[in-house]
PDB file of N, CA and C in Angstrom:
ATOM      1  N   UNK A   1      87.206  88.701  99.295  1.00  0.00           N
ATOM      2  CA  UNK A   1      87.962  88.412 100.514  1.00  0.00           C
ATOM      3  C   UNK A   1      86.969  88.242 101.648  1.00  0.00           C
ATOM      4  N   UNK A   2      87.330  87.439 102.397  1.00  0.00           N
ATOM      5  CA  UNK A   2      86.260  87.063 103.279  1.00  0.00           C
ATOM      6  C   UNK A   2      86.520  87.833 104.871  1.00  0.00           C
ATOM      7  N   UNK A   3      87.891  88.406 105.091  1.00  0.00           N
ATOM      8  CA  UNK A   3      88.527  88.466 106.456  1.00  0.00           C
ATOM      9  C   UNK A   3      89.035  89.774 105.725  1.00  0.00           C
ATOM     10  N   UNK A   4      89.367  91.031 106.510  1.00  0.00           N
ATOM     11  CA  UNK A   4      89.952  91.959 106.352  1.00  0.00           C
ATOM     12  C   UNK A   4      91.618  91.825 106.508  1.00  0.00           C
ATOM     13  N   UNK A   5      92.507  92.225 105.683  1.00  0.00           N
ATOM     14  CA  UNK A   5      93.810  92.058 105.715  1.00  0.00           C
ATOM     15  C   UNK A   5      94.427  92.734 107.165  1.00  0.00           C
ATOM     16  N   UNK A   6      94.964  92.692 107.642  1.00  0.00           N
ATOM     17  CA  UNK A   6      95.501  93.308 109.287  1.00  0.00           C
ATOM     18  C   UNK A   6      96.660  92.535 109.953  1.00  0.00           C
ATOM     19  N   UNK A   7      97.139  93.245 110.684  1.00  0.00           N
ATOM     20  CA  UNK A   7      98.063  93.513 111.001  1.00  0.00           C
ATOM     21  C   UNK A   7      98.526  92.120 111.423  1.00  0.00           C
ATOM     22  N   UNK A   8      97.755  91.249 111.988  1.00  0.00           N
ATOM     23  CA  UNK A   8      97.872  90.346 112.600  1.00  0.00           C
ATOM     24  C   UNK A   8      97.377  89.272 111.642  1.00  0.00           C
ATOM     25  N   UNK A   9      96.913  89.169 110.761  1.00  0.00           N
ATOM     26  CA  UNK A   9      96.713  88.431 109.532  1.00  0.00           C
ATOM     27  C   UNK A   9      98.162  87.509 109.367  1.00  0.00           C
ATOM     28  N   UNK A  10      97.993  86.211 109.125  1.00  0.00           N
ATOM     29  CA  UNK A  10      99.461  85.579 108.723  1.00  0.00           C
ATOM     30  C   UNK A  10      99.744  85.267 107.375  1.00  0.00           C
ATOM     31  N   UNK A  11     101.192  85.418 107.212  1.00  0.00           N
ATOM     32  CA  UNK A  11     101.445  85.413 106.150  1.00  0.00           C
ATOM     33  C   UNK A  11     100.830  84.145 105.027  1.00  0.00           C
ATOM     34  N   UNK A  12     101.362  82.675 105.776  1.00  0.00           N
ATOM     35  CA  UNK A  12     100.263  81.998 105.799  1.00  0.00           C
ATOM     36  C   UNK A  12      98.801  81.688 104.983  1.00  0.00           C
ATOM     37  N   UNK A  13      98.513  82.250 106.102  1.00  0.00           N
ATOM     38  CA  UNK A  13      97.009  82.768 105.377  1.00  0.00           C
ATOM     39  C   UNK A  13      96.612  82.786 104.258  1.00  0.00           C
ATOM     40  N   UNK A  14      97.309  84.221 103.869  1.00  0.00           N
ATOM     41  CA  UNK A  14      97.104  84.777 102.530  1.00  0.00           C
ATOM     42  C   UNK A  14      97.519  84.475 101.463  1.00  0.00           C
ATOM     43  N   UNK A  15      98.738  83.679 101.719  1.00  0.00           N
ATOM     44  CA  UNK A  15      99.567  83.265 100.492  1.00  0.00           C
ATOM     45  C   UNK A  15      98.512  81.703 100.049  1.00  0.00           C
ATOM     46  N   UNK A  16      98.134  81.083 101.120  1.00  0.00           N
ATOM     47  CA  UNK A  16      97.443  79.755 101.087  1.00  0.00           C
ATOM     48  C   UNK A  16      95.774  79.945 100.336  1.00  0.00           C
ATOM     49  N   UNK A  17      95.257  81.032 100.624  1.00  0.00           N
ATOM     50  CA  UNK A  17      94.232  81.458 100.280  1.00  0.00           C
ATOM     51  C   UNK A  17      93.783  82.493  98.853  1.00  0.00           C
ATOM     52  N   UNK A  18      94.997  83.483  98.727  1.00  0.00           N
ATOM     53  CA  UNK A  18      94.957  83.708  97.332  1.00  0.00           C
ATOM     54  C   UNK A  18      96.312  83.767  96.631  1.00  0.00           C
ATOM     55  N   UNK A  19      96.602  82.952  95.846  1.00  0.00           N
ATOM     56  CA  UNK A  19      98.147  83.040  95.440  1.00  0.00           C
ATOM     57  C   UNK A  19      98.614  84.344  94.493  1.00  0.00           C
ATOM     58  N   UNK A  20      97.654  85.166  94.284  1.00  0.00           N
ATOM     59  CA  UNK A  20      98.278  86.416  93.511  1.00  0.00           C
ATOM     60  C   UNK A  20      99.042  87.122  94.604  1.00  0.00           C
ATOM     61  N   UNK A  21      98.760  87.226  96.240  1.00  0.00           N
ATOM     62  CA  UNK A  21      99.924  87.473  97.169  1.00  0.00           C
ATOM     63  C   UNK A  21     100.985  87.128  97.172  1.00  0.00           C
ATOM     64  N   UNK A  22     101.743  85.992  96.361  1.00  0.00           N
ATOM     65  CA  UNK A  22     102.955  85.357  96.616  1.00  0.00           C
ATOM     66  C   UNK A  22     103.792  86.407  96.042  1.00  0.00           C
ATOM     67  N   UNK A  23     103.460  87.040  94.914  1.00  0.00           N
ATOM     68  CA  UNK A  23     104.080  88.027  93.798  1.00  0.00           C
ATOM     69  C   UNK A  23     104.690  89.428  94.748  1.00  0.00           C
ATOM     70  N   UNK A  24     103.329  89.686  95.802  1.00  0.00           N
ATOM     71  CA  UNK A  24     103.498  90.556  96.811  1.00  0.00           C
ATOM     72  C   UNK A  24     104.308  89.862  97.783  1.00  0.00           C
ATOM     73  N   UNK A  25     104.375  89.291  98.063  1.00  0.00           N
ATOM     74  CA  UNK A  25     105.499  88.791  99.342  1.00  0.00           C
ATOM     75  C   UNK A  25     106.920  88.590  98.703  1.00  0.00           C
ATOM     76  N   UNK A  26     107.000  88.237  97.526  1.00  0.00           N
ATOM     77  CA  UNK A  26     108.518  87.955  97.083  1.00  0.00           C
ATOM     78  C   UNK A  26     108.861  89.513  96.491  1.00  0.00           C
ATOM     79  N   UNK A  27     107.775  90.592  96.417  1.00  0.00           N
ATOM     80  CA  UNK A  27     108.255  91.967  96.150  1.00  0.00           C
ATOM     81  C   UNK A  27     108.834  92.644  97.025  1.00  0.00           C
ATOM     82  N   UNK A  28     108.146  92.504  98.325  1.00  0.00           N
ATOM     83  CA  UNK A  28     108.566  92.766  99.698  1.00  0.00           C
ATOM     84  C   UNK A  28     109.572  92.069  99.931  1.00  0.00           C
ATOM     85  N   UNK A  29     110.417  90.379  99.709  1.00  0.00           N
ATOM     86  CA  UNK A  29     111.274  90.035 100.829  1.00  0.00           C
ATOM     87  C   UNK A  29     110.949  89.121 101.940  1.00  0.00           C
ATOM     88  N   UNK A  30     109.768  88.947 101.656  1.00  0.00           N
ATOM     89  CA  UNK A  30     108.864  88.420 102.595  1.00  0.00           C
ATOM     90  C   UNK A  30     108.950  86.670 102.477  1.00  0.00           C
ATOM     91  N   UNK A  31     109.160  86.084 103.670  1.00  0.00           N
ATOM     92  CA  UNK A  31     109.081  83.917 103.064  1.00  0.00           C
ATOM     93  C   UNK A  31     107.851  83.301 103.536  1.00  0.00           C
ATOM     94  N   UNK A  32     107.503  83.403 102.623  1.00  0.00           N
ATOM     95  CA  UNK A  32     105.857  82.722 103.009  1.00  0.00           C
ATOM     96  C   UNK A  32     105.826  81.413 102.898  1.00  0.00           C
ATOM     97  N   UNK A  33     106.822  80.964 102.715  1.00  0.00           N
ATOM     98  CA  UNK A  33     107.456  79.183 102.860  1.00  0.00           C
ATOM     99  C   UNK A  33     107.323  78.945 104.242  1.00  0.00           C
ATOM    100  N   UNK A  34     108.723  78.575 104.398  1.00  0.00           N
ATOM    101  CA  UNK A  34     109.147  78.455 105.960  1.00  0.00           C
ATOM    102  C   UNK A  34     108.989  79.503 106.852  1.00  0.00           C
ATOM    103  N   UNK A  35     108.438  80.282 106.472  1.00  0.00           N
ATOM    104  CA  UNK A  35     108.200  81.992 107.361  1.00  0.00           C
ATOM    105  C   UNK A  35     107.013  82.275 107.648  1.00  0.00           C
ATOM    106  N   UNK A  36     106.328  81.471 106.827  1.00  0.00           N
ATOM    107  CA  UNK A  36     104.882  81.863 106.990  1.00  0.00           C
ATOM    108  C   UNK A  36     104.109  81.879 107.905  1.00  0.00           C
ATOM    109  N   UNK A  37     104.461  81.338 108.835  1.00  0.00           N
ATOM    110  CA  UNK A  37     103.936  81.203 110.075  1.00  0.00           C
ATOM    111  C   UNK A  37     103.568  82.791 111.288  1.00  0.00           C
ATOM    112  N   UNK A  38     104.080  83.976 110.697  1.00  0.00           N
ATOM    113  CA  UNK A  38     103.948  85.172 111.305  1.00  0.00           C
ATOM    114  C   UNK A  38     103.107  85.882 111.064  1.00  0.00           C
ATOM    115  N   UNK A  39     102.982  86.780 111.485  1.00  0.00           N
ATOM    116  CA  UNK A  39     101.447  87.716 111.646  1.00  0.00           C
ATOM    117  C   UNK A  39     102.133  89.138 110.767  1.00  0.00           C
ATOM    118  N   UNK A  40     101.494  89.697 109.715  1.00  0.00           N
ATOM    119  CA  UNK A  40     102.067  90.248 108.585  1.00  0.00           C
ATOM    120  C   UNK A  40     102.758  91.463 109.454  1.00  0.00           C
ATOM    121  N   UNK A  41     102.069  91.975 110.314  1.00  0.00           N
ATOM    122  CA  UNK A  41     103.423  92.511 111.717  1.00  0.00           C
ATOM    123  C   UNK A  41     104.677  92.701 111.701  1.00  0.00           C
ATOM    124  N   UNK A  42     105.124  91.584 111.928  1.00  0.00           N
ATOM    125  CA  UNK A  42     106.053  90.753 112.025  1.00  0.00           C
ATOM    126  C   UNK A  42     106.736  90.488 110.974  1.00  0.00           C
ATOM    127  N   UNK A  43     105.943  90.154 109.992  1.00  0.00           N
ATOM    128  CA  UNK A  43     106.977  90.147 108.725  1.00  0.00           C
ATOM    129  C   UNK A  43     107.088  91.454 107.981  1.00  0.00           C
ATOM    130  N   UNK A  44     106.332  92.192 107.643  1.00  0.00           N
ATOM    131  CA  UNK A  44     107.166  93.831 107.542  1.00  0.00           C
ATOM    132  C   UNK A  44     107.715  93.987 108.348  1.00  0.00           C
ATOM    133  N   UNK A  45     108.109  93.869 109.623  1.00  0.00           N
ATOM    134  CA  UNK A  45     109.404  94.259 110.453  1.00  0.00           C
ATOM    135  C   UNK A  45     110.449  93.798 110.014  1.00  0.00           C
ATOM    136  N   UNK A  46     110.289  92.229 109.978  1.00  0.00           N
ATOM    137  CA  UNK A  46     111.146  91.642 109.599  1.00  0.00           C
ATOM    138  C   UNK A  46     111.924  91.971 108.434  1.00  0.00           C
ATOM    139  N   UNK A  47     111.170  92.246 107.451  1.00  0.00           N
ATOM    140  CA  UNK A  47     111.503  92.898 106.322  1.00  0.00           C
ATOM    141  C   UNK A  47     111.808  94.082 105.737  1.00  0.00           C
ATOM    142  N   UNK A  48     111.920  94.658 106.837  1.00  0.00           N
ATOM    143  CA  UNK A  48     112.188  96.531 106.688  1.00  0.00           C
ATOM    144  C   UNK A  48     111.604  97.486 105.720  1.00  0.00           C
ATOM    145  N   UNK A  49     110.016  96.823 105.848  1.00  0.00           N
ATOM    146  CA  UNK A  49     109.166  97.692 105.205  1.00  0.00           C
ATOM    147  C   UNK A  49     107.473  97.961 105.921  1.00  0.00           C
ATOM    148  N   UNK A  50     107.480  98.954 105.366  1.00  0.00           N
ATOM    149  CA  UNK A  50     106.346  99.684 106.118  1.00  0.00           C
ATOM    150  C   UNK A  50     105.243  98.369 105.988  1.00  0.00           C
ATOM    151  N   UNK A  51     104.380  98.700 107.132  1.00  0.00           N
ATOM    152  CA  UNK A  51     103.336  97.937 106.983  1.00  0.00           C
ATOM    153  C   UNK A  51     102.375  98.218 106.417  1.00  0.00           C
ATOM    154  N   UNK A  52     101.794  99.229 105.869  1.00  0.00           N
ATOM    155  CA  UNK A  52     101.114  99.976 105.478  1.00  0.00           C
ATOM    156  C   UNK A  52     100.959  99.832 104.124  1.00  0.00           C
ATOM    157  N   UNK A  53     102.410  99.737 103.530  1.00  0.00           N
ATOM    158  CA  UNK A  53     102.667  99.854 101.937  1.00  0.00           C
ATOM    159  C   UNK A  53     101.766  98.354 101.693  1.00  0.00           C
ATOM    160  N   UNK A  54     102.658  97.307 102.700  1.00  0.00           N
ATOM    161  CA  UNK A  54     102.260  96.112 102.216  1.00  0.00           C
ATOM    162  C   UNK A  54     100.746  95.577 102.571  1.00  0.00           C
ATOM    163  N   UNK A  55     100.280  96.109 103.396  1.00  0.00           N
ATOM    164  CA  UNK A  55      98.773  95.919 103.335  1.00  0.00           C
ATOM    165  C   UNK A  55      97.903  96.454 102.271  1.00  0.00           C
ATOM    166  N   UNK A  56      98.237  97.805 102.131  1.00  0.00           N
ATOM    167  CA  UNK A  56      97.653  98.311 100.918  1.00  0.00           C
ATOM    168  C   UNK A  56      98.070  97.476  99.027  1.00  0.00           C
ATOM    169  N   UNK A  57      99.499  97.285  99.561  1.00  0.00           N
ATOM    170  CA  UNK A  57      99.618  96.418  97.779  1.00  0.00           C
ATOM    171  C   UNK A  57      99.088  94.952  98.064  1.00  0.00           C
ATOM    172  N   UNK A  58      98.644  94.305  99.056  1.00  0.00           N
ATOM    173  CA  UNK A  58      98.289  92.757  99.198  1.00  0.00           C
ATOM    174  C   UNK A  58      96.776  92.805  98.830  1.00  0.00           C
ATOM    175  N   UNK A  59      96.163  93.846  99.940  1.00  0.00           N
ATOM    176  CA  UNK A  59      94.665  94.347  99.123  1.00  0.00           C
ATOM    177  C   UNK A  59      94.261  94.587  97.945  1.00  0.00           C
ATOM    178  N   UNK A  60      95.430  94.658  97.133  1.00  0.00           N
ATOM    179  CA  UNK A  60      95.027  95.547  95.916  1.00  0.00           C
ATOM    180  C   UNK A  60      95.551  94.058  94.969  1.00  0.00           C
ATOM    181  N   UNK A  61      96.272  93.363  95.464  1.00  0.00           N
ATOM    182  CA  UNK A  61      96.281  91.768  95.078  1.00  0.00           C
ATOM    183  C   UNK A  61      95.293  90.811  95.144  1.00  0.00           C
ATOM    184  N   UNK A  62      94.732  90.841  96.274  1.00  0.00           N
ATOM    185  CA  UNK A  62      93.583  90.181  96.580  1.00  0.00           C
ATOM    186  C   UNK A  62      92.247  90.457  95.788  1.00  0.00           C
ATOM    187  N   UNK A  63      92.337  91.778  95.991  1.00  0.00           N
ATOM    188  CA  UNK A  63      90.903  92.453  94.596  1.00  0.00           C
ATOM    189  C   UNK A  63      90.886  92.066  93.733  1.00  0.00           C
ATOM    190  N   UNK A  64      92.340  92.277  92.604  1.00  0.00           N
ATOM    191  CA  UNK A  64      92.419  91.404  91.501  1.00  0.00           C
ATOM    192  C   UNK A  64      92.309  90.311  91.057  1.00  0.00           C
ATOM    193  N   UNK A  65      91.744  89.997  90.059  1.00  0.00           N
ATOM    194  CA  UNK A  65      91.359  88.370  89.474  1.00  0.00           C
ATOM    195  C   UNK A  65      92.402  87.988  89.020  1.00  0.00           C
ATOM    196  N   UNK A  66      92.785  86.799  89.710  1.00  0.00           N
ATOM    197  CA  UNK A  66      93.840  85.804  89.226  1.00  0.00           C
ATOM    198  C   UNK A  66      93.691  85.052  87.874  1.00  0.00           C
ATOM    199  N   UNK A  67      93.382  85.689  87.169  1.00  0.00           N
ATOM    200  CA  UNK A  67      92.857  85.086  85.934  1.00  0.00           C
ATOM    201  C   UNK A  67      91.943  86.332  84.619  1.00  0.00           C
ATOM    202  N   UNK A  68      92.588  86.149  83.804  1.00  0.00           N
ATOM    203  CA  UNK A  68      91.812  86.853  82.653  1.00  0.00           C
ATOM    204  C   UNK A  68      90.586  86.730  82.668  1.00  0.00           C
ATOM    205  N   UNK A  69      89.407  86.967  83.051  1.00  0.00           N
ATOM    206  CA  UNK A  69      88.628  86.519  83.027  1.00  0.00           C
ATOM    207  C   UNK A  69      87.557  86.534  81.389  1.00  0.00           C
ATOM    208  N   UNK A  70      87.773  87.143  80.610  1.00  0.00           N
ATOM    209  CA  UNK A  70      87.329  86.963  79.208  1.00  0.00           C
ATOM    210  C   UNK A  70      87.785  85.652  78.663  1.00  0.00           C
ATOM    211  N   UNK A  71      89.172  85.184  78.774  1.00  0.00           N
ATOM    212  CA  UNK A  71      89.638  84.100  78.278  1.00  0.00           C
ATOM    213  C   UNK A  71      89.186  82.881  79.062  1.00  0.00           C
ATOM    214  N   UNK A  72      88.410  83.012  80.387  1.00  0.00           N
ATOM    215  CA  UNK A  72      88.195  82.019  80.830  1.00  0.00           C
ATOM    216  C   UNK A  72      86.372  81.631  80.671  1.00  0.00           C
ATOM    217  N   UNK A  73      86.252  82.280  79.706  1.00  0.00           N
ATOM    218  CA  UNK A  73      84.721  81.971  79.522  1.00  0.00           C
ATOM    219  C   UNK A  73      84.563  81.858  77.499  1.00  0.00           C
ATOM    220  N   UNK A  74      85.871  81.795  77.040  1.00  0.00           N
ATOM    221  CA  UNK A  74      85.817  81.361  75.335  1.00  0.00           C
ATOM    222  C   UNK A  74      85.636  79.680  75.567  1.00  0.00           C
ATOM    223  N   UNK A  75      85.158  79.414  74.229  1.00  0.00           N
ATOM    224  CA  UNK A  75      84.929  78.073  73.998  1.00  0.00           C
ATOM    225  C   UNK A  75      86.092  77.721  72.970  1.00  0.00           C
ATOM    226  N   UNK A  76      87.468  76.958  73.392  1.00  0.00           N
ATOM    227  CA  UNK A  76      88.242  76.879  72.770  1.00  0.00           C
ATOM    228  C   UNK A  76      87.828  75.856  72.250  1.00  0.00           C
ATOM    229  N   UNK A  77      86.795  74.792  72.278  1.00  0.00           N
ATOM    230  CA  UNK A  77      86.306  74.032  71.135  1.00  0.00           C
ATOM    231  C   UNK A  77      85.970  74.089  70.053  1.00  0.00           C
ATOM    232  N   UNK A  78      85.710  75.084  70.313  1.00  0.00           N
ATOM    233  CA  UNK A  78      84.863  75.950  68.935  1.00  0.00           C
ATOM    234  C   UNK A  78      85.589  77.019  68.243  1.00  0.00           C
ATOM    235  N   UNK A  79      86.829  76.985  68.773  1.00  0.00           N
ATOM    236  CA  UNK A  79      88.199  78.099  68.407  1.00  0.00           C
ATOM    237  C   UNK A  79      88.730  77.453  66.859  1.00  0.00           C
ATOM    238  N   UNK A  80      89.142  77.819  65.913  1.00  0.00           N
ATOM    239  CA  UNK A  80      89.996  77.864  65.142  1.00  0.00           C
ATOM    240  C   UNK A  80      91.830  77.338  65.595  1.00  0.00           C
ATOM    241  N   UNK A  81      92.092  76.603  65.192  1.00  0.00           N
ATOM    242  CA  UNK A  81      93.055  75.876  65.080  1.00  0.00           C
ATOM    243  C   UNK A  81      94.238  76.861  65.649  1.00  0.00           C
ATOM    244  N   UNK A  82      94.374  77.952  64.488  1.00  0.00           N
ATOM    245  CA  UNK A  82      95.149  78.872  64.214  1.00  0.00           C
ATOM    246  C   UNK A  82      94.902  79.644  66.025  1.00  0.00           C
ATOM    247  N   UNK A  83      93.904  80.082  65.980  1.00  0.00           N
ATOM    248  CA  UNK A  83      93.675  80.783  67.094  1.00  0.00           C
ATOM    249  C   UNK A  83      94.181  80.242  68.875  1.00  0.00           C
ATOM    250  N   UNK A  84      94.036  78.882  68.798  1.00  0.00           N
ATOM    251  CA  UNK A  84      93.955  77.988  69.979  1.00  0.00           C
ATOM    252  C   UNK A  84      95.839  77.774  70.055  1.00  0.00           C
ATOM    253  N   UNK A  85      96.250  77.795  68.878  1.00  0.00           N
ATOM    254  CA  UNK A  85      97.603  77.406  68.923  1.00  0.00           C
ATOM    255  C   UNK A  85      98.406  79.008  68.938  1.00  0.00           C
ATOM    256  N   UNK A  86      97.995  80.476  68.753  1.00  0.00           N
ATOM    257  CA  UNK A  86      98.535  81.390  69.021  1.00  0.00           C
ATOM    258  C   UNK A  86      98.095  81.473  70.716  1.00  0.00           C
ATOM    259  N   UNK A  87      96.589  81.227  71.445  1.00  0.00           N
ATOM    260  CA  UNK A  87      96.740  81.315  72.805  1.00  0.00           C
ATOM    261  C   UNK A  87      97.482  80.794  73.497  1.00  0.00           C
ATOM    262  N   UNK A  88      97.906  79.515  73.428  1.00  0.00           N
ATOM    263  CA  UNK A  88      98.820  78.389  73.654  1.00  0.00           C
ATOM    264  C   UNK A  88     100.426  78.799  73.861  1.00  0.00           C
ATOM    265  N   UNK A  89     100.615  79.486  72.607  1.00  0.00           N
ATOM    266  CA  UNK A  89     102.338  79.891  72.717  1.00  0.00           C
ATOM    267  C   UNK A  89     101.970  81.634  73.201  1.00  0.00           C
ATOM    268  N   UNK A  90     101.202  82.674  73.242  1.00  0.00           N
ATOM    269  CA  UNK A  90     101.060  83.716  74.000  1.00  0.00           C
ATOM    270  C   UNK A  90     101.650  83.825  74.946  1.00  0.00           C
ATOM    271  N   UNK A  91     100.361  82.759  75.630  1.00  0.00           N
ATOM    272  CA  UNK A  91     100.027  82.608  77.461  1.00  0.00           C
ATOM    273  C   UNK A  91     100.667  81.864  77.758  1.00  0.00           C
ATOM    274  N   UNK A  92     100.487  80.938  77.546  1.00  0.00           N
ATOM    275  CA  UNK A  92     101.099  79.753  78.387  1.00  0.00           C
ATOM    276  C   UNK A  92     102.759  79.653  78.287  1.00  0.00           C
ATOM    277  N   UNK A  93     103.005  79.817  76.946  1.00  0.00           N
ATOM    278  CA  UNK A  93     104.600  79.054  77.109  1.00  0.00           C
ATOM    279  C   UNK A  93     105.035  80.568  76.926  1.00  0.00           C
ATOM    280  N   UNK A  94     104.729  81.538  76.677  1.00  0.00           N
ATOM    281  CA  UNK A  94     104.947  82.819  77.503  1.00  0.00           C
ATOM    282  C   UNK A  94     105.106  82.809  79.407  1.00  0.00           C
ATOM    283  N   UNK A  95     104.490  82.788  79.630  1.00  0.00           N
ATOM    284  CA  UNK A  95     104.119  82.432  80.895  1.00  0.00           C
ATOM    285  C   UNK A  95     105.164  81.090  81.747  1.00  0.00           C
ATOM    286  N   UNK A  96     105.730  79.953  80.977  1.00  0.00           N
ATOM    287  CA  UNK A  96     106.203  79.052  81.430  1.00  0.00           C
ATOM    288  C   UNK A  96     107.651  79.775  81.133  1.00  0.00           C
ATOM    289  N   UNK A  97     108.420  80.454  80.511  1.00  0.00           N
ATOM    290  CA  UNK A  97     109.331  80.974  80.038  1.00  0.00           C
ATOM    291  C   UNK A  97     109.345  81.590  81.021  1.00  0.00           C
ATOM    292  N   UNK A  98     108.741  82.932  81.688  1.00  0.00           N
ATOM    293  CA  UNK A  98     108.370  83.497  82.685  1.00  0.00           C
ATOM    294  C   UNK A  98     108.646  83.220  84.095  1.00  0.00           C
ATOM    295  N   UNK A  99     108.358  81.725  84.197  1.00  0.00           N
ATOM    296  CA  UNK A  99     107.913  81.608  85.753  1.00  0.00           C
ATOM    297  C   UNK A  99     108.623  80.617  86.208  1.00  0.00           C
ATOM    298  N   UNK A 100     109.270  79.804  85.141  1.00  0.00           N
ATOM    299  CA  UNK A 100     110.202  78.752  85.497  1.00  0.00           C
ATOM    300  C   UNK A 100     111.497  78.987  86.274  1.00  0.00           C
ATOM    301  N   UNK A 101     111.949  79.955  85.711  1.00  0.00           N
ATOM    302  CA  UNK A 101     113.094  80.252  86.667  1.00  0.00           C
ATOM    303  C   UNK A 101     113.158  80.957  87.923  1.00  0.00           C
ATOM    304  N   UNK A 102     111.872  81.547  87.988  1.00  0.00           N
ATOM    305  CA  UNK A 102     111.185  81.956  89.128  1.00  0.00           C
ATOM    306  C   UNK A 102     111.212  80.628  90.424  1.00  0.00           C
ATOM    307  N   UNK A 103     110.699  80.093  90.010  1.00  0.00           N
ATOM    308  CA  UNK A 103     110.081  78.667  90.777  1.00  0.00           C
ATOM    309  C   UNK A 103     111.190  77.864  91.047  1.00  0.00           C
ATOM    310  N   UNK A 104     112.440  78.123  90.022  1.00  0.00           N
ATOM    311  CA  UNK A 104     113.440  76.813  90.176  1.00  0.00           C
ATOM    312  C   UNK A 104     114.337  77.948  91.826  1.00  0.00           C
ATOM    313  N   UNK A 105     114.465  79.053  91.545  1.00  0.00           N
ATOM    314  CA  UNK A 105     115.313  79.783  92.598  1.00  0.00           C
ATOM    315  C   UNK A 105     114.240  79.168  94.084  1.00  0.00           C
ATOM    316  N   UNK A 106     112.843  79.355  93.913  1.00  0.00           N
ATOM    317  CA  UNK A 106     112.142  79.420  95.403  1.00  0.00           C
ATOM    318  C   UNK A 106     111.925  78.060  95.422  1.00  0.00           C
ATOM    319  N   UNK A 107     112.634  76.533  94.405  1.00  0.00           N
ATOM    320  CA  UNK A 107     112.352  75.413  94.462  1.00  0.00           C
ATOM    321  C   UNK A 107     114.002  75.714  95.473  1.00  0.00           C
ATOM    322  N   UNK A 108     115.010  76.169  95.329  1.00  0.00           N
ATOM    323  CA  UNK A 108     115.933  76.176  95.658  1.00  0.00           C
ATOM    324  C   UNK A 108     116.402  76.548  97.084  1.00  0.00           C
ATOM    325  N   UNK A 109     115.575  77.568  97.729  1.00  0.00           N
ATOM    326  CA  UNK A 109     115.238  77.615  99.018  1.00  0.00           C
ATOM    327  C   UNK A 109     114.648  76.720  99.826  1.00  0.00           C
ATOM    328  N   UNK A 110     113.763  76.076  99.554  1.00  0.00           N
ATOM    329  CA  UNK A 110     112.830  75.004 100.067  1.00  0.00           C
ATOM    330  C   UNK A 110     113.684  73.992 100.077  1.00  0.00           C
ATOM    331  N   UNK A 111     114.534  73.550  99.013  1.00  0.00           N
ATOM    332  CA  UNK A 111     115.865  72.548  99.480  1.00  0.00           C
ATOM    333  C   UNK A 111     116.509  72.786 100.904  1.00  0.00           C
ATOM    334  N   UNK A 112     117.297  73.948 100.616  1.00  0.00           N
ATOM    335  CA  UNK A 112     117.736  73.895 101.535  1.00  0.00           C
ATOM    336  C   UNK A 112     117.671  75.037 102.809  1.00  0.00           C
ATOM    337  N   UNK A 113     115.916  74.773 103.257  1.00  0.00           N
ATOM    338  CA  UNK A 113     115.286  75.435 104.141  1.00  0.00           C
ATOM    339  C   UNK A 113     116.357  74.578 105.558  1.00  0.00           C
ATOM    340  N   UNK A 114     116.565  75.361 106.408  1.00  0.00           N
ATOM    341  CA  UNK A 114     116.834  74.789 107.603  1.00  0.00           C
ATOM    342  C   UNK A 114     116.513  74.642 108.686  1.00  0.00           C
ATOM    343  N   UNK A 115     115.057  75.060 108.808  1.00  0.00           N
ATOM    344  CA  UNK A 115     114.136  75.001 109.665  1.00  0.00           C
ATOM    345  C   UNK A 115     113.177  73.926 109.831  1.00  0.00           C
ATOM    346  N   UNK A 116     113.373  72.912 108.927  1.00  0.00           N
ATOM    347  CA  UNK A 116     112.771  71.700 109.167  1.00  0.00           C
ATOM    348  C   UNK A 116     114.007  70.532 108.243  1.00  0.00           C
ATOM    349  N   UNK A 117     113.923  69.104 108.444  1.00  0.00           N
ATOM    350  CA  UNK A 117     114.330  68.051 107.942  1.00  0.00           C
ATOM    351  C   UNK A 117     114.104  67.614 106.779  1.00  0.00           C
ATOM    352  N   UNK A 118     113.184  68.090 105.785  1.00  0.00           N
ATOM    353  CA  UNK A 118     112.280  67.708 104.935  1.00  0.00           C
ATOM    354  C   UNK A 118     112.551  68.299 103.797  1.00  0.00           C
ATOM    355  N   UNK A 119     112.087  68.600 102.617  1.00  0.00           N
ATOM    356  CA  UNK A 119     112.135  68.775 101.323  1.00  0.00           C
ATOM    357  C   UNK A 119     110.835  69.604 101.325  1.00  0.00           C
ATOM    358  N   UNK A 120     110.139  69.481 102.322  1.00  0.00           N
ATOM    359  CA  UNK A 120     108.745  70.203 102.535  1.00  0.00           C
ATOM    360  C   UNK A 120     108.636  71.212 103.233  1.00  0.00           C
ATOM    361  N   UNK A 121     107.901  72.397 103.460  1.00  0.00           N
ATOM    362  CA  UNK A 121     107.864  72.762 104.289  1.00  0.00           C
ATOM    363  C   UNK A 121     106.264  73.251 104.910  1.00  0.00           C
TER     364      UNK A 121
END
């Protein structure tokens, strides 16, 4: 982390800079979409939770590697067939099973955000 997490830190920010925060902001309640624009302050208020909790669990997000990091240094070229096609259905379509319906609910907000005209936010 390059900037210390604080009070005045935006939500923003953090979500744009390391995405293992998003997990922390949708634990909290927190819209780092169309909301993001506030100073983490502000959005634990907003959210009727301590600020404290959520600085300390965003830190402890940020520390963590977004990524296995053993699996990201195998040579799946050199993997066994068998092996490459059990990582494959594990992780990944583990993982897509996982997160899809995740994404279709917060694809579903962003529709129909009402704070801007757009499909974007």
């Amino acid at each position: 982390m390059t900037a210390p997490i604080e009070e005045g830190t935006t939500v923003r920010e953090l979500a744009g800079k390391f995405p293992q925060t998003l997990r922390v902001f949708e634990l909290f309640g927190i819209d780092y979409c169309c909301g993001g624009d506030i100073d983490l302050g502000s959005a634990a208020e907003r959210a009727g939770v301590e600020l404290g909790d959520l600085l300390m669990t965003l830190e402890t997000a940020v520390e963590s590697s977004p990524a296995d990091e053993a699996q990201q240094d195998r040579d799946w070229w050199a993997a066994r067939a068998v092996e490459l096609i059990e990582h494959l259905v594990g992780r990944h379509h583990t993982f897509l099973k996982s997160e899809l319906p995740r994404l279709s609910d917060i694809l579903g907000k962003v529709r129909g955000c009402t704070r801007c005209d757009t499909a974007r936010c």
